[in-house]
C-alpha atoms as a PDB file:
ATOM      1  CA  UNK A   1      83.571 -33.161 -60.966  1.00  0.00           C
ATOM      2  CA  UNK A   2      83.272 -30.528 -63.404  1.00  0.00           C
ATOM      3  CA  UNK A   3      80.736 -27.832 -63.167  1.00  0.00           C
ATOM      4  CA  UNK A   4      79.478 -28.829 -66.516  1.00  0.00           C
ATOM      5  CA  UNK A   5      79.124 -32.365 -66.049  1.00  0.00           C
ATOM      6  CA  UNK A   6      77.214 -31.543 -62.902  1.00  0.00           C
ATOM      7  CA  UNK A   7      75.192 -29.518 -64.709  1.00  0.00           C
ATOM      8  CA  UNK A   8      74.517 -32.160 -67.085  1.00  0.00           C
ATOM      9  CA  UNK A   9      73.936 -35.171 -64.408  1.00  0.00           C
ATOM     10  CA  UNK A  10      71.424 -32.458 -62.327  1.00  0.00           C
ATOM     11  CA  UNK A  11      69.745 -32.286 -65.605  1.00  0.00           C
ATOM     12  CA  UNK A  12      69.612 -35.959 -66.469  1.00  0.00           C
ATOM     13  CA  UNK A  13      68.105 -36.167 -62.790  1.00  0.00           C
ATOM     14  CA  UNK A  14      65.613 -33.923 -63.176  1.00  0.00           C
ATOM     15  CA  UNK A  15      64.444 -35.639 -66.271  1.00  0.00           C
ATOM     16  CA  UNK A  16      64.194 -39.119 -64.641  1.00  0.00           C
ATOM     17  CA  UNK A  17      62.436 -37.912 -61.818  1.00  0.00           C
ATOM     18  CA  UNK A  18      58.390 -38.799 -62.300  1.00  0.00           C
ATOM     19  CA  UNK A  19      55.955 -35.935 -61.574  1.00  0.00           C
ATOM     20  CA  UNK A  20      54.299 -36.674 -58.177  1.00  0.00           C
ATOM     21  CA  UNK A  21      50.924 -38.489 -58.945  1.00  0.00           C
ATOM     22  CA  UNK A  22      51.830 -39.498 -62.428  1.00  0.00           C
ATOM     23  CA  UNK A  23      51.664 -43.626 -62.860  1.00  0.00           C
ATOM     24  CA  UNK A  24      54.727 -45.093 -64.063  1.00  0.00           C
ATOM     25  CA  UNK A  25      54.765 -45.417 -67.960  1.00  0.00           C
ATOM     26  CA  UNK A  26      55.513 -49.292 -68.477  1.00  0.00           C
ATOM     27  CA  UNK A  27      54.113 -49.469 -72.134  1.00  0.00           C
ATOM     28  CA  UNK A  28      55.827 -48.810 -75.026  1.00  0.00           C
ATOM     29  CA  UNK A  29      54.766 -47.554 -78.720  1.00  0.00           C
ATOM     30  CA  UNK A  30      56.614 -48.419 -81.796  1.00  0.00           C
ATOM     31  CA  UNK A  31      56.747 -46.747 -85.107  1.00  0.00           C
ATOM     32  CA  UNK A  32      59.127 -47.464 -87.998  1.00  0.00           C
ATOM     33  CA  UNK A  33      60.717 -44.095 -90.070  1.00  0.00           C
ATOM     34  CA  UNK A  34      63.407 -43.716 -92.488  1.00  0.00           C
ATOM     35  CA  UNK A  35      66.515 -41.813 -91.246  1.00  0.00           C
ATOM     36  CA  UNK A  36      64.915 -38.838 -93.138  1.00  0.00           C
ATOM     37  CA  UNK A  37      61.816 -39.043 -91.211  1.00  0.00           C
ATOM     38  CA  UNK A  38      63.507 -39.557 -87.671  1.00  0.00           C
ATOM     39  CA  UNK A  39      66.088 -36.132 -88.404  1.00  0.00           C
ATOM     40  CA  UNK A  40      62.705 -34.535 -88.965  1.00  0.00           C
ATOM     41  CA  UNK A  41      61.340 -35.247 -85.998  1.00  0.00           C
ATOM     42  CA  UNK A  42      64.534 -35.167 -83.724  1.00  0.00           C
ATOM     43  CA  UNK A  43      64.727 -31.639 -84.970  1.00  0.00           C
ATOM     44  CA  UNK A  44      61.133 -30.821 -84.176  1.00  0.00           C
ATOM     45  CA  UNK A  45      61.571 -32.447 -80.597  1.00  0.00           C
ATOM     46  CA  UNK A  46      64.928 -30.483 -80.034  1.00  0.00           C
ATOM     47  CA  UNK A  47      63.482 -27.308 -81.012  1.00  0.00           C
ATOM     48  CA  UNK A  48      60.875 -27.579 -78.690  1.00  0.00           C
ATOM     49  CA  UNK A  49      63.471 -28.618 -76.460  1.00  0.00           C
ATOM     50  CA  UNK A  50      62.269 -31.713 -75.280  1.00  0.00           C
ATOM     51  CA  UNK A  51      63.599 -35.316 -75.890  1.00  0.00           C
ATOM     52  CA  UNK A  52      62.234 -36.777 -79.054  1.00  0.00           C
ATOM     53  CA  UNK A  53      60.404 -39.619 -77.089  1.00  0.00           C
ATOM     54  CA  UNK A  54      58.858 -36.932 -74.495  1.00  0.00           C
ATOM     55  CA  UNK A  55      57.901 -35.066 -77.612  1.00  0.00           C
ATOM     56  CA  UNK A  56      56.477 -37.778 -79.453  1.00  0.00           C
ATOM     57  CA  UNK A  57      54.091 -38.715 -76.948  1.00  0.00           C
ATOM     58  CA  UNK A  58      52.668 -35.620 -76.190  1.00  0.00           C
ATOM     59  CA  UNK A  59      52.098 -35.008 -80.138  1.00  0.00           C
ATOM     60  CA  UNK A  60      50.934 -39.047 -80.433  1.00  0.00           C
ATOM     61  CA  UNK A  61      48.334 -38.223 -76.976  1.00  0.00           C
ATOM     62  CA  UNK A  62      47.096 -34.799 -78.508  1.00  0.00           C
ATOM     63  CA  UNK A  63      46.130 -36.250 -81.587  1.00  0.00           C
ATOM     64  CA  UNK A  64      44.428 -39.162 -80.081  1.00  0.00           C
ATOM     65  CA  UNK A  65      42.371 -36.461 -77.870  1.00  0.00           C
ATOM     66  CA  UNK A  66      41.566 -34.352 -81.005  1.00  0.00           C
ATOM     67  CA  UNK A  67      37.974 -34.407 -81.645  1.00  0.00           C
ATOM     68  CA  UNK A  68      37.146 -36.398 -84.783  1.00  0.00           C
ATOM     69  CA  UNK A  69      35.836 -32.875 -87.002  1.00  0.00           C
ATOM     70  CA  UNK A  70      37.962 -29.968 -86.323  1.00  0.00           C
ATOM     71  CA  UNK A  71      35.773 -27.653 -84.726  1.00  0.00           C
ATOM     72  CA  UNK A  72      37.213 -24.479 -86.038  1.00  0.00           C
ATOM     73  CA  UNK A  73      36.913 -26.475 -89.601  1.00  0.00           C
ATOM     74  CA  UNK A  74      33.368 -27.282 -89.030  1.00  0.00           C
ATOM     75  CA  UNK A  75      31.737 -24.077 -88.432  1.00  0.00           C
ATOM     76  CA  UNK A  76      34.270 -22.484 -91.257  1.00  0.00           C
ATOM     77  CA  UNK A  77      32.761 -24.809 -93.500  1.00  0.00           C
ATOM     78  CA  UNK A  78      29.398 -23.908 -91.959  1.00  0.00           C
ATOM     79  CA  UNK A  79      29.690 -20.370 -92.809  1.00  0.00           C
ATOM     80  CA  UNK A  80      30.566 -20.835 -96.039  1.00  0.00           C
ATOM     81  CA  UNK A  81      27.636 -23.125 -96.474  1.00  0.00           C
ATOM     82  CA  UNK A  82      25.522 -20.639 -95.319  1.00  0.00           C
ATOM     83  CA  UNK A  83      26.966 -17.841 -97.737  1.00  0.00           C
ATOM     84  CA  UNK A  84      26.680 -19.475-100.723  1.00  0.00           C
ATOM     85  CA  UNK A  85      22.903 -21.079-100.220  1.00  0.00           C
ATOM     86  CA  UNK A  86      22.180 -16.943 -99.076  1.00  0.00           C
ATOM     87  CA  UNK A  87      23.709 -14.981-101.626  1.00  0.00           C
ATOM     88  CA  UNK A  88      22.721 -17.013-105.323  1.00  0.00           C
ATOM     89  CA  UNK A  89      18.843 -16.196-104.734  1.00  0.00           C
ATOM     90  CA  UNK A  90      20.167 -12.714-103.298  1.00  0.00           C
ATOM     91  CA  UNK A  91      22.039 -11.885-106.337  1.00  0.00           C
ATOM     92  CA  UNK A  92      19.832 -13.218-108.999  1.00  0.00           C
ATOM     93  CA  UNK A  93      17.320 -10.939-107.297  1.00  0.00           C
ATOM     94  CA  UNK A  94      15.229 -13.628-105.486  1.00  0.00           C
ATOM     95  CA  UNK A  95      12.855 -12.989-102.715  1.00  0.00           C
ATOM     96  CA  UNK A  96      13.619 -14.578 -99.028  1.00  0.00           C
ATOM     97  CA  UNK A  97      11.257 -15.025 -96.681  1.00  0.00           C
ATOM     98  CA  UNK A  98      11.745 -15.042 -93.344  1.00  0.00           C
ATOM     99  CA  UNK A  99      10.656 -18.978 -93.294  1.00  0.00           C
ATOM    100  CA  UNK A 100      13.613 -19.767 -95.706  1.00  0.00           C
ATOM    101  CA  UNK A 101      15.787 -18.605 -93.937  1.00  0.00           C
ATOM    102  CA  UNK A 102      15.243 -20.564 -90.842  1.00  0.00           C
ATOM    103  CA  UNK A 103      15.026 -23.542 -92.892  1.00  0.00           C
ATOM    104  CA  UNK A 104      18.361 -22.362 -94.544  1.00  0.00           C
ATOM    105  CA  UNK A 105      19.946 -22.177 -90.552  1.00  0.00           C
ATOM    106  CA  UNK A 106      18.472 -25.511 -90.209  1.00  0.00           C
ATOM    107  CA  UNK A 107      20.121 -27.365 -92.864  1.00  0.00           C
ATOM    108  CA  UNK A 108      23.279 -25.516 -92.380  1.00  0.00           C
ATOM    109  CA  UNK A 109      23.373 -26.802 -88.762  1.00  0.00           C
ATOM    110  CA  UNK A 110      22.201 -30.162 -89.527  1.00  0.00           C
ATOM    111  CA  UNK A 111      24.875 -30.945 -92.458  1.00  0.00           C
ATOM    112  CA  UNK A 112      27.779 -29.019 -91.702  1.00  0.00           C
ATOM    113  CA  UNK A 113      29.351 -32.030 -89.377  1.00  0.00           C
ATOM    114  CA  UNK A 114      28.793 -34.239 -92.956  1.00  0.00           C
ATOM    115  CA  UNK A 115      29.799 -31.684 -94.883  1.00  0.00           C
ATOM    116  CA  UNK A 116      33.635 -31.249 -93.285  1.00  0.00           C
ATOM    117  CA  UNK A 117      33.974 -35.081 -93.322  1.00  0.00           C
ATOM    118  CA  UNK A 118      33.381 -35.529 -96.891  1.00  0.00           C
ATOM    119  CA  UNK A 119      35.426 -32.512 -97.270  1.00  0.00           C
ATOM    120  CA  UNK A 120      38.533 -33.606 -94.729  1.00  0.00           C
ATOM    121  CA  UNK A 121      38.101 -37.227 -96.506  1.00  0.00           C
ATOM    122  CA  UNK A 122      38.503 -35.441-100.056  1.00  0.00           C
ATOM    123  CA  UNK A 123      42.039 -33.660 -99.147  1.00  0.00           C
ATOM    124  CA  UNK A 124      43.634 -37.055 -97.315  1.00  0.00           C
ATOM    125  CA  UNK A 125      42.942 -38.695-101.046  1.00  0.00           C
ATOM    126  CA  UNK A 126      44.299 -35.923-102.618  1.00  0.00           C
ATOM    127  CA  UNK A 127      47.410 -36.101-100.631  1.00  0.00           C
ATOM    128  CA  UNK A 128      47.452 -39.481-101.014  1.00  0.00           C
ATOM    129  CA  UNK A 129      47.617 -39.071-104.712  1.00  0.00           C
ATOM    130  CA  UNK A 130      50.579 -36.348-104.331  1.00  0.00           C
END
């Protein structure tokens, strides 16, 4: 045997062999793609060096474990929130008391979740559109 087929057969043995502890996977997933679409991801896969199937499930299980709002979104969207209800009475020369402000950190807090929904919601129509 040649040293590069037994490289090749220790390889395809080491990717059939199930982690210790891991169930066996018996179910199966289908999705349909153009030929465009599956040479997308059959690149993707293969430049992360992993078979496309291997690939695909970790991407199809990490996106299913997401949490719903993007946190990083969330607070982003927050922040701006905050900012803009702040600085209009700032720069038209408004007074802000102490008690507005609370009540400003209160809404934020309490919309921001509804806020990045309608705002996530907005850009999936828009791309929809496109």
């Amino acid at each position: 045997m040649s040293e590069l087929h037994a490289m090749q057969v220790s390889d395809l043995d080491s990717r059939l062999r199930r982690s210790k502890g891991r169930l066996a996977r018996r179910c199966g997933a289908n999705v349909k793609l153009t030929p465009d679409e599956l040479a997308e991801l059959e690149a993707v896969a293969k430049h992360h060096g992993k078979a496309l199937g291997e690939w695909g499930r970790e991407e199809l299980l990490a996106a299913a474990r997401r949490p719903k709002d993007d946190i990083l979104l969330t607070e982003l969207i927050g922040l701006r929130m905050f900012l803009v209800n702040l600085l209009r009475p700032i720069a038209l020369g408004e007074d802000y008391t102490d008690e507005q402000f609370r009540a400003l950190l209160d809404h934020v807090r309490a919309e921001k979740r509804s806020v990045t929904s309608q705002v996530t919601e907005q850009y999936r129509h828009d791309q929809k559109e496109q």
